[in-house]
N, C-alpha and C. Protein backbone atom coordinates (compact mmCIF):
# COMPACT_ATOMS: atom_id res chain seq x y z
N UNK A 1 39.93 156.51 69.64
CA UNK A 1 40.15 155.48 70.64
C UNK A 1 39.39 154.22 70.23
N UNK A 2 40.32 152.70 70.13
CA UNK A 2 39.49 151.91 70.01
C UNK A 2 38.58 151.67 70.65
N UNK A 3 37.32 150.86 70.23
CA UNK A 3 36.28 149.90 71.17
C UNK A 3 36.90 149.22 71.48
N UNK A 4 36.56 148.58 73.12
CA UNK A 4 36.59 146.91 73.39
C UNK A 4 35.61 146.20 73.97
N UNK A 5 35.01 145.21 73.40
CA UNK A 5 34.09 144.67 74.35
C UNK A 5 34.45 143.53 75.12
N UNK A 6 34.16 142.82 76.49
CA UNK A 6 34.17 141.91 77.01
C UNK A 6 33.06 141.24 76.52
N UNK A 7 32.63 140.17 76.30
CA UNK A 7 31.38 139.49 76.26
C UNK A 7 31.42 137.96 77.24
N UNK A 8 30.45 137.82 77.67
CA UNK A 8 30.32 136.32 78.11
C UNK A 8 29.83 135.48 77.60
N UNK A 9 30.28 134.69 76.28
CA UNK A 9 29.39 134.45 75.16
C UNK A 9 28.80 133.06 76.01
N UNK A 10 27.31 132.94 75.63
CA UNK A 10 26.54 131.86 76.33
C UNK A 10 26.74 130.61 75.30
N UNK A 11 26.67 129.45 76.31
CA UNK A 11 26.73 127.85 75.49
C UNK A 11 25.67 128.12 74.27
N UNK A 12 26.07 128.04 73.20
CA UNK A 12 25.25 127.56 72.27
C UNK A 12 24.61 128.68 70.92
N UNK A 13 25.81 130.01 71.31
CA UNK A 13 25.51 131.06 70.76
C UNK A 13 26.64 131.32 69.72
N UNK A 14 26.68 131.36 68.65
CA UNK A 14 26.82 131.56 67.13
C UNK A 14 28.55 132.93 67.44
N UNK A 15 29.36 133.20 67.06
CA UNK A 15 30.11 134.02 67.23
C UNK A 15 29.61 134.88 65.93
N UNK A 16 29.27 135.01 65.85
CA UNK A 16 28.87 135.93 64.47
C UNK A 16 27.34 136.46 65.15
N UNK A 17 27.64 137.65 63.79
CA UNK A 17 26.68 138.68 64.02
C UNK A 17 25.71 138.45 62.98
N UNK A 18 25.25 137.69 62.09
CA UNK A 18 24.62 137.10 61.22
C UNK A 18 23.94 136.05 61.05
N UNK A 19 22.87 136.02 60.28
CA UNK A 19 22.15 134.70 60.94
C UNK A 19 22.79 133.48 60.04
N UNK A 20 23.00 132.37 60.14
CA UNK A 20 23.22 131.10 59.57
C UNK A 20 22.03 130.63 58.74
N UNK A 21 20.87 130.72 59.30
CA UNK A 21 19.55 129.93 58.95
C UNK A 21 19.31 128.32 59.79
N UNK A 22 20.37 128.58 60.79
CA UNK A 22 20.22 127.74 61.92
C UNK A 22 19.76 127.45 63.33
N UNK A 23 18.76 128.88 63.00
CA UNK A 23 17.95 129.48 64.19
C UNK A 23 19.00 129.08 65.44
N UNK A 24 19.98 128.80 65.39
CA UNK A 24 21.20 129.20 66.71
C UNK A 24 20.92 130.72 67.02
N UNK A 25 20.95 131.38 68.29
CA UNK A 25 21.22 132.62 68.66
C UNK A 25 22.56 133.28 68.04
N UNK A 26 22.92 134.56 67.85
CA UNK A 26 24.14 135.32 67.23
C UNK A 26 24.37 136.11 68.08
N UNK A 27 25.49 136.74 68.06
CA UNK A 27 25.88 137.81 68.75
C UNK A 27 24.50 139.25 68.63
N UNK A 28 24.27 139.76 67.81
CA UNK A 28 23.38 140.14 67.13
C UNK A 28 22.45 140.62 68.04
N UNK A 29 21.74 139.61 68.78
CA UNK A 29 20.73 139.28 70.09
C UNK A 29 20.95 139.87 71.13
N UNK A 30 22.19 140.18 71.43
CA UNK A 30 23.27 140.36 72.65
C UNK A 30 24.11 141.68 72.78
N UNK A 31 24.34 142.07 71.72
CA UNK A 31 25.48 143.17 71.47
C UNK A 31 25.05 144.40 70.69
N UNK A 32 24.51 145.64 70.90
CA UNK A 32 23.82 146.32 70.10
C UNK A 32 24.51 147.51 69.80
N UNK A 33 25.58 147.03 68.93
CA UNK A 33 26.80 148.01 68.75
C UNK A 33 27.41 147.70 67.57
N UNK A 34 27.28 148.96 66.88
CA UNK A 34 27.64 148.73 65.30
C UNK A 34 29.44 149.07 65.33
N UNK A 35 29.37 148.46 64.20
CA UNK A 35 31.02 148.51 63.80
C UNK A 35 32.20 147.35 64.45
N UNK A 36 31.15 146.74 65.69
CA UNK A 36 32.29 145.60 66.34
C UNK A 36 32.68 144.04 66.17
N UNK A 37 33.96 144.01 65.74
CA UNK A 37 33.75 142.23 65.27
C UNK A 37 34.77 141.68 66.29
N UNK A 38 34.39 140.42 66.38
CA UNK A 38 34.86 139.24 67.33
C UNK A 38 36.52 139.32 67.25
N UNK A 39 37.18 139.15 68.26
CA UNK A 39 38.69 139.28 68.08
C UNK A 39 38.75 137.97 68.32
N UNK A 40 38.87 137.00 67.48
CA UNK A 40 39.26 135.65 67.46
C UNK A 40 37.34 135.02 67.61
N UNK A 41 37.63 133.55 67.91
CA UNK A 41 36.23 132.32 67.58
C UNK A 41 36.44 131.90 69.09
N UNK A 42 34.78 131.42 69.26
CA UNK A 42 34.51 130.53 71.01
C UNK A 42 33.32 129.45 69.97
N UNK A 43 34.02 127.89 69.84
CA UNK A 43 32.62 127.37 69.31
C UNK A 43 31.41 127.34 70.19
N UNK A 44 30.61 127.23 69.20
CA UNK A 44 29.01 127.17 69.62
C UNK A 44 28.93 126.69 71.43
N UNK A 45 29.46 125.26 70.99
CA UNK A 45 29.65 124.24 72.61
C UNK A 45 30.43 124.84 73.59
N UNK A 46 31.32 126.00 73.12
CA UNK A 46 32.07 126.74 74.73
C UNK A 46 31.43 128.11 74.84
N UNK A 47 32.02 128.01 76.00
CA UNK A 47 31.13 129.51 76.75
C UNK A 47 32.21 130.11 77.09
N UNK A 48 32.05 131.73 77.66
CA UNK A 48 33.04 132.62 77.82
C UNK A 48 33.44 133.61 77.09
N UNK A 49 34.83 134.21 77.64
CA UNK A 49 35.13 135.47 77.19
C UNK A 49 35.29 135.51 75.84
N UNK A 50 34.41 136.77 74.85
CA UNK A 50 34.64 136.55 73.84
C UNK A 50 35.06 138.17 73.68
N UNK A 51 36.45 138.85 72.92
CA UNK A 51 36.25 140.21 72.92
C UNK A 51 36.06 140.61 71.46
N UNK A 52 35.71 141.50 71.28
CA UNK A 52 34.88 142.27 70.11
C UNK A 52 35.48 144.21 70.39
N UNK A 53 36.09 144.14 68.72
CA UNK A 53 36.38 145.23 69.24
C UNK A 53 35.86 145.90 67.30
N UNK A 54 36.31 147.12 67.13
CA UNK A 54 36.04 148.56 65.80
C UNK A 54 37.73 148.62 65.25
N UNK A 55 38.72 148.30 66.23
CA UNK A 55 39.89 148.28 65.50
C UNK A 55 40.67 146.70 65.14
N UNK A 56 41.17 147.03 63.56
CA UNK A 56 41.79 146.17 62.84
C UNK A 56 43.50 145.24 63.80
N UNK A 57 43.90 146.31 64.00
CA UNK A 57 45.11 146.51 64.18
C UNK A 57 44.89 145.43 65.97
N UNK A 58 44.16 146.31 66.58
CA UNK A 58 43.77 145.61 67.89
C UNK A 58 43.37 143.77 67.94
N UNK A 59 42.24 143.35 66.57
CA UNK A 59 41.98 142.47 66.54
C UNK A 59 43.10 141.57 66.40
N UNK A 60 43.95 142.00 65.27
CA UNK A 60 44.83 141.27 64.61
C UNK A 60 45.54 140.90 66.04
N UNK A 61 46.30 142.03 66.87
CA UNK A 61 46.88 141.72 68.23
C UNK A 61 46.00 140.56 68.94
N UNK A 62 44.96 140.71 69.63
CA UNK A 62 44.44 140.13 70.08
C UNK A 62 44.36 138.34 69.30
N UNK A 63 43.84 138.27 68.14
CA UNK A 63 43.70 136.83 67.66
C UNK A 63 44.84 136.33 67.17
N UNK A 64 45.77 136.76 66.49
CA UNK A 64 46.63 136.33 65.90
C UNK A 64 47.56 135.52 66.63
N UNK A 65 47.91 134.09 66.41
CA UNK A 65 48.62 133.68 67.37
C UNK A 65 50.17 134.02 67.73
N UNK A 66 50.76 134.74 66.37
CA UNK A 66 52.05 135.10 66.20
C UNK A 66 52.15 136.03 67.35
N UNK A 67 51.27 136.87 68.45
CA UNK A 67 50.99 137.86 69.28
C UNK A 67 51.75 136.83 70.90
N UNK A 68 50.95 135.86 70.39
CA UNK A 68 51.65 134.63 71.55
C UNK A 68 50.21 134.91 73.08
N UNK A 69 49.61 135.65 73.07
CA UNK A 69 48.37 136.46 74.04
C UNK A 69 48.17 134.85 75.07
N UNK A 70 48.42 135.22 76.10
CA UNK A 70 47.49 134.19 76.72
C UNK A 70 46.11 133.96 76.75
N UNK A 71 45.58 132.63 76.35
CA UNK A 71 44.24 132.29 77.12
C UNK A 71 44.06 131.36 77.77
N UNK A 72 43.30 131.63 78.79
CA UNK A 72 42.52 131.13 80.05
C UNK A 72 41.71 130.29 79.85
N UNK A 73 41.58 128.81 80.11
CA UNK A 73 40.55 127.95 80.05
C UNK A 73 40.52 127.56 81.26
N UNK A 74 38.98 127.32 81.55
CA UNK A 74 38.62 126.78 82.63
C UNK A 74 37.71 125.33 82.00
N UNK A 75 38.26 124.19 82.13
CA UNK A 75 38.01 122.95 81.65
C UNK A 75 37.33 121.87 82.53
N UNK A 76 35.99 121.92 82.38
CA UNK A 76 35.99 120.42 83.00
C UNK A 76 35.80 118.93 82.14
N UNK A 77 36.43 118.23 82.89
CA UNK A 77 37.26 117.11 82.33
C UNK A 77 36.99 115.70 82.59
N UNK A 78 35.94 114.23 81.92
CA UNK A 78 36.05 113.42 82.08
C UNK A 78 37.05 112.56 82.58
N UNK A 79 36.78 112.13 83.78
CA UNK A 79 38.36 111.30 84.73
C UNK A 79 38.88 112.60 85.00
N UNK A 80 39.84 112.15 86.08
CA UNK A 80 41.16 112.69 86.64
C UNK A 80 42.52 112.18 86.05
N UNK A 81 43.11 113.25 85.45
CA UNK A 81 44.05 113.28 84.70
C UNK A 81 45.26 112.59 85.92
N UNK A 82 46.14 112.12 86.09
CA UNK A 82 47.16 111.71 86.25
C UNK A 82 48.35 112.87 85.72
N UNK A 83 49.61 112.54 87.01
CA UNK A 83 50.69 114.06 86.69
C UNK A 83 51.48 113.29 85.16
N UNK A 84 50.78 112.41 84.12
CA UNK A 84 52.13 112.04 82.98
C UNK A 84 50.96 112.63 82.25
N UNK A 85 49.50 112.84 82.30
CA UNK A 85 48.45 113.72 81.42
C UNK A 85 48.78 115.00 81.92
N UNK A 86 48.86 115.93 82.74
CA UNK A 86 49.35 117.22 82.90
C UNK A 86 50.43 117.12 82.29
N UNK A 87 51.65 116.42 82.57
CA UNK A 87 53.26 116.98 81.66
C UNK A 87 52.92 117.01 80.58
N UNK A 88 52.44 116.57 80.24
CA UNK A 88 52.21 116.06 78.49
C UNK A 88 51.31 117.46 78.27
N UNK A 89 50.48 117.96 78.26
CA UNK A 89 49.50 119.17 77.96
C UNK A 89 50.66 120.19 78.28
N UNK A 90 51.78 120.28 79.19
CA UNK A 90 52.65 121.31 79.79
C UNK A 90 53.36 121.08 78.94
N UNK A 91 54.10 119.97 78.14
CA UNK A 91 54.73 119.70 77.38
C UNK A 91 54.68 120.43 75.76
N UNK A 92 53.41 119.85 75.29
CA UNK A 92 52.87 120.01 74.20
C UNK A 92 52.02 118.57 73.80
N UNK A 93 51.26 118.12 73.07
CA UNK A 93 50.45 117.85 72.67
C UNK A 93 50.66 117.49 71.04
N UNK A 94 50.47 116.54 70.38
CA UNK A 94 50.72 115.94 68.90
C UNK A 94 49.18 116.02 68.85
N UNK A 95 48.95 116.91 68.02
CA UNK A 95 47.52 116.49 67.07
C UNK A 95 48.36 115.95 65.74
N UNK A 96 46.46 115.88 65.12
CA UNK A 96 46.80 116.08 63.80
C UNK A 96 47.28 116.58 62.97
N UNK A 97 47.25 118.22 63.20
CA UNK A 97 47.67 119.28 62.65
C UNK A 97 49.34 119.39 63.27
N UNK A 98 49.86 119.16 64.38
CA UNK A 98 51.04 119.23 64.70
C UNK A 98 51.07 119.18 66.09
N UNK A 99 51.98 119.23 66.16
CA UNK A 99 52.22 119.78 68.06
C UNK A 99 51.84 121.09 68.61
N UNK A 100 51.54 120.55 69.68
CA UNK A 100 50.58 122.80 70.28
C UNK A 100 51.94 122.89 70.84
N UNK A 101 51.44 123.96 71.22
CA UNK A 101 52.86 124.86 72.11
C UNK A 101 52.76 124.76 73.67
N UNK A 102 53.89 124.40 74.42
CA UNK A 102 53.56 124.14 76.18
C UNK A 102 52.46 125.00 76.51
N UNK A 103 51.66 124.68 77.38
CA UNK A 103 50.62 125.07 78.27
C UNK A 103 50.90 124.98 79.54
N UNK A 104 50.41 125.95 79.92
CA UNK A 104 50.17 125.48 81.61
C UNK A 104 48.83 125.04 81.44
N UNK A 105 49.03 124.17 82.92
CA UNK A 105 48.22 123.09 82.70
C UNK A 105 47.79 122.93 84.48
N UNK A 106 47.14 123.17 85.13
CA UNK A 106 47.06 122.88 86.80
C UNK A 106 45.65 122.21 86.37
N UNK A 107 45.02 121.27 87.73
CA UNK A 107 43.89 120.73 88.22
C UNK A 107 43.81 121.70 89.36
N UNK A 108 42.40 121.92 89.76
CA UNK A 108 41.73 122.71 90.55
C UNK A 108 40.75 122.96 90.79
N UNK A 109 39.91 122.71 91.96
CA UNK A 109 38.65 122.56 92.72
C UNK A 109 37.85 123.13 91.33
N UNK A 110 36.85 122.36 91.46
CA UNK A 110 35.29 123.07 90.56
C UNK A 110 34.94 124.30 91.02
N UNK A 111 35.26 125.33 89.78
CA UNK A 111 35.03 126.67 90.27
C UNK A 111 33.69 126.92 89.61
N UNK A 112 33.21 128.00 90.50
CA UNK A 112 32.29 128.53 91.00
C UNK A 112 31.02 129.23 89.77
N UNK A 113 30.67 128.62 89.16
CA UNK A 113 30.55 129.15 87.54
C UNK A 113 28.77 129.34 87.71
N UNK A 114 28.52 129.97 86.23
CA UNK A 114 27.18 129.33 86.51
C UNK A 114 26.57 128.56 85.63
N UNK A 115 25.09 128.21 86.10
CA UNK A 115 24.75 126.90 85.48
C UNK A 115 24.48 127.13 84.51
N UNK A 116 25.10 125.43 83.35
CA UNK A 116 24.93 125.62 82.27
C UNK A 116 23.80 124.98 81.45
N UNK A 117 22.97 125.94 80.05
CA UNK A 117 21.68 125.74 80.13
C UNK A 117 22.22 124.98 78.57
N UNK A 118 21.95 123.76 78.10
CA UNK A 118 22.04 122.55 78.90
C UNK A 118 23.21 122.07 79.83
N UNK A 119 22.79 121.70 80.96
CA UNK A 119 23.69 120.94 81.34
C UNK A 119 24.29 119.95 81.20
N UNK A 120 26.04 119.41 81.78
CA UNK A 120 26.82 118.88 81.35
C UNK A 120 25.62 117.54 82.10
N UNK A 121 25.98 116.27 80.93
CA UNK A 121 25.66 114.88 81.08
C UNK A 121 26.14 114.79 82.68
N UNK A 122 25.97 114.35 83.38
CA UNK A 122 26.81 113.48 85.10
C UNK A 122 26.32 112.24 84.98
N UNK A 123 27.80 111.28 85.36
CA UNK A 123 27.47 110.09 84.72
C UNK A 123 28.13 109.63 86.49
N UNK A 124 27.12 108.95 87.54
CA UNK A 124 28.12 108.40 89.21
C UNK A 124 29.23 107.68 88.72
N UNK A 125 29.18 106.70 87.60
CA UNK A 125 29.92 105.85 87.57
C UNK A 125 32.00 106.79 86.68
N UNK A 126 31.28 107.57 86.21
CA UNK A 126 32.73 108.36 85.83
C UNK A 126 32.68 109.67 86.66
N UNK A 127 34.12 109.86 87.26
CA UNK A 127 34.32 111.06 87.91
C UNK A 127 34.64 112.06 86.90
N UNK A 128 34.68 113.04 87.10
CA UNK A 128 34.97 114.40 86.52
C UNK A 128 36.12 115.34 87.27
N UNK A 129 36.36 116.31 86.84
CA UNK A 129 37.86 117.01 87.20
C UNK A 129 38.09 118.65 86.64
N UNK A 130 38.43 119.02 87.26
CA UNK A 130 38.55 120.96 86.81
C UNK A 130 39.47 121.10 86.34
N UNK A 131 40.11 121.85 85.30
CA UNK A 131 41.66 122.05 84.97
C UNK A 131 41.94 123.50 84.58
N UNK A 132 42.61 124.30 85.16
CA UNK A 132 42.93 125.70 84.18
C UNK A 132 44.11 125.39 83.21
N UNK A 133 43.70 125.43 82.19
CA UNK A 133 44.46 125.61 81.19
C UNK A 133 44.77 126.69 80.39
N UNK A 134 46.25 126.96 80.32
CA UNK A 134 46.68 128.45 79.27
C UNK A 134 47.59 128.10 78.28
N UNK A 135 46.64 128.44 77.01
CA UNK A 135 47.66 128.50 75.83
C UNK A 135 48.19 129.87 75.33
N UNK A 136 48.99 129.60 74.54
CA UNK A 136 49.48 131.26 73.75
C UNK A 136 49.34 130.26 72.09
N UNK A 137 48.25 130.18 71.98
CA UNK A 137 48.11 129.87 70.26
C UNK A 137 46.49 129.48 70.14
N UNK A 138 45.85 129.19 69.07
CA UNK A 138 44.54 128.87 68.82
C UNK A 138 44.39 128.09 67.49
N UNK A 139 44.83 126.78 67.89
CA UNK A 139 44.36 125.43 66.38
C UNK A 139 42.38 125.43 66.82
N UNK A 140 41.86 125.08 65.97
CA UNK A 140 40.54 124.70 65.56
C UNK A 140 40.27 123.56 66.78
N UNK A 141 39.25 124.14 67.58
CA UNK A 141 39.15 122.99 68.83
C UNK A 141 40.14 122.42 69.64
N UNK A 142 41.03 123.65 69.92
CA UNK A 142 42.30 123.13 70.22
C UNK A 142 42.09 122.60 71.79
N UNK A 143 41.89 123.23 72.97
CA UNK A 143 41.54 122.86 74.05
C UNK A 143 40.66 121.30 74.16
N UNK A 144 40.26 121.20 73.67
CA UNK A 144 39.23 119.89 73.49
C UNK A 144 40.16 118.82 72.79
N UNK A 145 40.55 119.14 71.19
CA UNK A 145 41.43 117.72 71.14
C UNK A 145 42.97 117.70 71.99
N UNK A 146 43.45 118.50 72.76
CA UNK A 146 44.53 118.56 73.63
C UNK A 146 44.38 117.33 74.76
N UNK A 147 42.50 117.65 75.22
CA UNK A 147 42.68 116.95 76.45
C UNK A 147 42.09 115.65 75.82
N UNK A 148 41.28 115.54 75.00
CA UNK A 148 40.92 114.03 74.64
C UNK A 148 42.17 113.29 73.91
N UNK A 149 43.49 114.07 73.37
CA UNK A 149 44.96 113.28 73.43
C UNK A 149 45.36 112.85 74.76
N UNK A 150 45.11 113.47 75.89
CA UNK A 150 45.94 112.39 77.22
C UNK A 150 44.60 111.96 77.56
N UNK A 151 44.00 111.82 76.98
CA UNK A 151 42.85 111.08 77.56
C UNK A 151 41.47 110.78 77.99
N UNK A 152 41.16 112.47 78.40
CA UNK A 152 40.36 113.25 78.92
C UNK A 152 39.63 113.98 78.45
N UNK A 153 38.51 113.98 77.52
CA UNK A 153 37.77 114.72 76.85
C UNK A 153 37.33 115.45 77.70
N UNK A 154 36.87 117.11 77.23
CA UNK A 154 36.13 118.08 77.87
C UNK A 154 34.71 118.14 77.66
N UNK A 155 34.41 117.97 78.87
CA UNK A 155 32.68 118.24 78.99
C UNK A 155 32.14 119.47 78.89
N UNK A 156 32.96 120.73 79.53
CA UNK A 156 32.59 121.85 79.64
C UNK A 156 33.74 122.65 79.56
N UNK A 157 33.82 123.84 78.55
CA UNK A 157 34.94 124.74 78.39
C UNK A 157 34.26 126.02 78.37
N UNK A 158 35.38 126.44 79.30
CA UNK A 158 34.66 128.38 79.57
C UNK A 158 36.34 128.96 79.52
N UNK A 159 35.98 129.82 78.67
CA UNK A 159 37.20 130.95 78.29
C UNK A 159 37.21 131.79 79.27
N UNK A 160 37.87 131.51 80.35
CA UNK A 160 37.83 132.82 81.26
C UNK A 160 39.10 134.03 81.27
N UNK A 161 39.73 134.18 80.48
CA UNK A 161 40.90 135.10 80.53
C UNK A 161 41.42 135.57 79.19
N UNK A 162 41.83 136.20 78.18
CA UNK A 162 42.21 136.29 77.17
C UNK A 162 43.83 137.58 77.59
N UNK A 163 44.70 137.33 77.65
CA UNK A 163 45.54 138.16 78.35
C UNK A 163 45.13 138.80 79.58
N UNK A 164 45.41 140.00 79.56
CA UNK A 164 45.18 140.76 81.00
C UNK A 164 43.32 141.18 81.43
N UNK A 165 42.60 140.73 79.99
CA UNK A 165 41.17 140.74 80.12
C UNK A 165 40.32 139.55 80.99
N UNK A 166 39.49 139.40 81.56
CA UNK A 166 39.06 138.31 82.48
C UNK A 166 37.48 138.67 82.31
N UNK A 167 36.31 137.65 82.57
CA UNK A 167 35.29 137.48 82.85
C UNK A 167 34.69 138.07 84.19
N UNK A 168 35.77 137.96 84.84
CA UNK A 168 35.58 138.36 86.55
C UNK A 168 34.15 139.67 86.56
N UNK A 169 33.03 138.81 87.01
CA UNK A 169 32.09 139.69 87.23
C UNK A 169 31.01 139.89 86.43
N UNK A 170 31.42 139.06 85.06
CA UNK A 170 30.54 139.58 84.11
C UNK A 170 29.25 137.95 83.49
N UNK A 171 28.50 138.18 84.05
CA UNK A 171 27.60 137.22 83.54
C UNK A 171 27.13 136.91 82.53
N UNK A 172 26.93 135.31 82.05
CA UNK A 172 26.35 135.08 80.63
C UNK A 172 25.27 135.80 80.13
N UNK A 173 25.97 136.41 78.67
CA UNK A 173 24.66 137.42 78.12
C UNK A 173 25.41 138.35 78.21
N UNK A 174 26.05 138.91 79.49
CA UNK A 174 26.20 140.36 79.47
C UNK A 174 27.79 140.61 78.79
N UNK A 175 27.41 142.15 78.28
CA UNK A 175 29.12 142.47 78.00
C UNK A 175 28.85 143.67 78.89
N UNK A 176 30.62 144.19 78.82
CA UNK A 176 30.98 145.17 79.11
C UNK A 176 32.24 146.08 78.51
N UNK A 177 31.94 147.23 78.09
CA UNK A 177 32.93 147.88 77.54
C UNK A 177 33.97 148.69 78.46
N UNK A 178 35.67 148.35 78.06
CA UNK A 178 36.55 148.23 78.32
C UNK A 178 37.73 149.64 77.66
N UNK A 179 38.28 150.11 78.63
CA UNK A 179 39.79 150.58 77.84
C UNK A 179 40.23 149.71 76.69
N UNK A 180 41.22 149.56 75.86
CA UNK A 180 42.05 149.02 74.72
C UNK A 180 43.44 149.49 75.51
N UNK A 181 43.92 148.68 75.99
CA UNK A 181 45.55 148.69 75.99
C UNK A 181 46.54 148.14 75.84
């Protein structure tokens, strides 16, 4: 039976189990379970669900974008996007690398998270904004240059969902081991 882990990877913690020589924290610190590697990347600057599993076959499902897997972002967002910055993220998105694939894309009350150690800059004079966002693909910083294309750079990104897997319950630092299905 495969492993699965949930993790809540904390702002500023290394996805790897190895040290850099960048005295950054690693998984390593956190996870005291041999044989398990990261099913896909959360950079350093985002927080959230990260899963870690012992099977190949599982990972590949899980990261590979050809799988199409939903993920869950919970985004907060310099300014309030306007409904022609939502179509456009629902739409797709022109980077550099190409066009992403439609997202859902909603605004929605500041959820309930916890605090982040450092905290996000608050600036009175610019408002800020919540967004759940779901892709089925993973370009390099993709959530972040998505929203700084309509406009809106992200201040704070938390992975809360990776398909039918969710954070629900599980606090920064902690994991929890899971069925594989």
């Amino acid at each position: 039976m495969p492993r699965l882990i949930l993790f809540n990877k904390p702002y500023g913690v290394l996805c790897q189990f190895s040290d850099d020589g960048s005295a950054k924290p690693t998984l390593a610190g956190f996870i005291k379970v041999p044989g398990v590697y990261p099913a896909g990347r959360l950079d350093t600057d985002s927080e959230g669900l990260l899963l870690l599993t012992d099977d190949g076959k599982l990972q590949a499902r899980i990261a590979d974008p050809k799988f199409k897997l939903p993920k869950c972002y919970l985004v907060q967002m310099e300014g309030e996007p306007d409904l022609a910055a939502l179509e456009a993220l629902r739409c797709g998105v022109d980077l550099k690398d190409g066009r992403t694939r439609p997202a859902e894309a909603e605004l929605i009350p500041a959820p309930a998270l916890w605090p982040r150690d450092p905290p996000v800059r608050f600036r009175k004079t610019v408002p800020d904004s919540w967004l759940r966002l779901t892709i089925r693909e993973g370009k390099n910083r993709q959530v972040r240059r998505m929203t700084a294309a309509v406009g809106h750079p992200t201040l704070r990104l938390v992975r809360w969902a990776v398909g039918d897997w969710s954070l629900d319950g599980t606090a920064p630092g902690e994991w929890v081991e899971v069925e594989a299905s």
